[in-house]
Protein backbone atom coordinates (compact mmCIF):
# COMPACT_ATOMS: atom_id res chain seq x y z
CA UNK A 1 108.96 107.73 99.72
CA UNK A 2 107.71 104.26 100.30
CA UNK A 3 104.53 103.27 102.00
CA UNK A 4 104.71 99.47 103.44
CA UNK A 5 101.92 97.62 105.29
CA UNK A 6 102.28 96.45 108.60
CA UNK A 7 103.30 92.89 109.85
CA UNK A 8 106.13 93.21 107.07
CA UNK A 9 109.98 92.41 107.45
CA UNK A 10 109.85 96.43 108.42
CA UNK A 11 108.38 95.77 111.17
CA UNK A 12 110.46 91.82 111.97
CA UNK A 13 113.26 93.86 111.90
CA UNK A 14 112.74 96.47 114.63
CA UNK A 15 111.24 93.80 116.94
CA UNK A 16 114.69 91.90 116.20
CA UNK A 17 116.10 95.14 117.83
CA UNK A 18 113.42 95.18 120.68
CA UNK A 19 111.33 97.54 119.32
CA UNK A 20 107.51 97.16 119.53
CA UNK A 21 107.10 100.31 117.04
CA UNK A 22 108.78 101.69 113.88
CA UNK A 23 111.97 103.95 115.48
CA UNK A 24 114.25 105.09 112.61
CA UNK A 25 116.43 106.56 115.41
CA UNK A 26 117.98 103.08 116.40
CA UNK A 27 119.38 102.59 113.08
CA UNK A 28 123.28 103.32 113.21
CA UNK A 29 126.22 102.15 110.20
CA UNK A 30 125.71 98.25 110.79
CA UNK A 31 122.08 98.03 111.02
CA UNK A 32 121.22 100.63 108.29
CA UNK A 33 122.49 98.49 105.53
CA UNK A 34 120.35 95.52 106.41
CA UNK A 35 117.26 97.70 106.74
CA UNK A 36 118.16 99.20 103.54
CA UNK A 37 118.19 95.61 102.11
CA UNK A 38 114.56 95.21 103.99
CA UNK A 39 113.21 97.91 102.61
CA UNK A 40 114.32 97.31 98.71
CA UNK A 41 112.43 93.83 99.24
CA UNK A 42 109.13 94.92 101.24
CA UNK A 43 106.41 95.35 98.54
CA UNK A 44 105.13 98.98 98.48
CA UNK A 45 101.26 99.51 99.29
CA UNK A 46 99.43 101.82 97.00
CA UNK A 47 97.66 104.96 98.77
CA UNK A 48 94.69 106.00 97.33
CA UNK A 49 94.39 109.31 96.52
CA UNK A 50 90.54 111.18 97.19
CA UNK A 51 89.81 113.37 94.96
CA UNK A 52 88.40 116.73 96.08
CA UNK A 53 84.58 117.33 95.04
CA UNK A 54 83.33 120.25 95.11
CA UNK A 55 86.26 122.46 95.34
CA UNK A 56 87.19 122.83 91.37
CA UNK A 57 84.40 125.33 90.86
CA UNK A 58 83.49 127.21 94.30
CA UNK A 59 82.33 130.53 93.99
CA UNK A 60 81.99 130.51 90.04
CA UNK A 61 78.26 131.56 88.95
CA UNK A 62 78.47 129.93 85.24
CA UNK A 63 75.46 132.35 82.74
């Protein structure tokens, strides 16, 4: 899976189809390939993962 900002070509693309939002319905045979092509070139964005605290050693009485 790829994660890309918004205000991309991602998004260009579906307001080139009239879309104000991301809608992975309108894509058909001709469009796909071009988004396809969009999304190879879009830069992906990095999620941060948070790391659970305090979880790892609930319940455990150490002597």
């Amino acid at each position: 899976m790829k994660y890309v900002q918004r205000n991309t070509n991602i998004e260009a693309f579906f307001l080139n189809m009239g879309e104000n939002t991301f809608n992975p319905l309108l894509l058909n045979q001709q469009n796909l390939k071009f988004f396809l092509n969009e999304l190879l070139i879009a830069e992906q964005t990095k999620m941060n993962t948070v790391k659970k605290v305090g979880m790892v050693n609930r319940g455990v009485n150490p002597f």
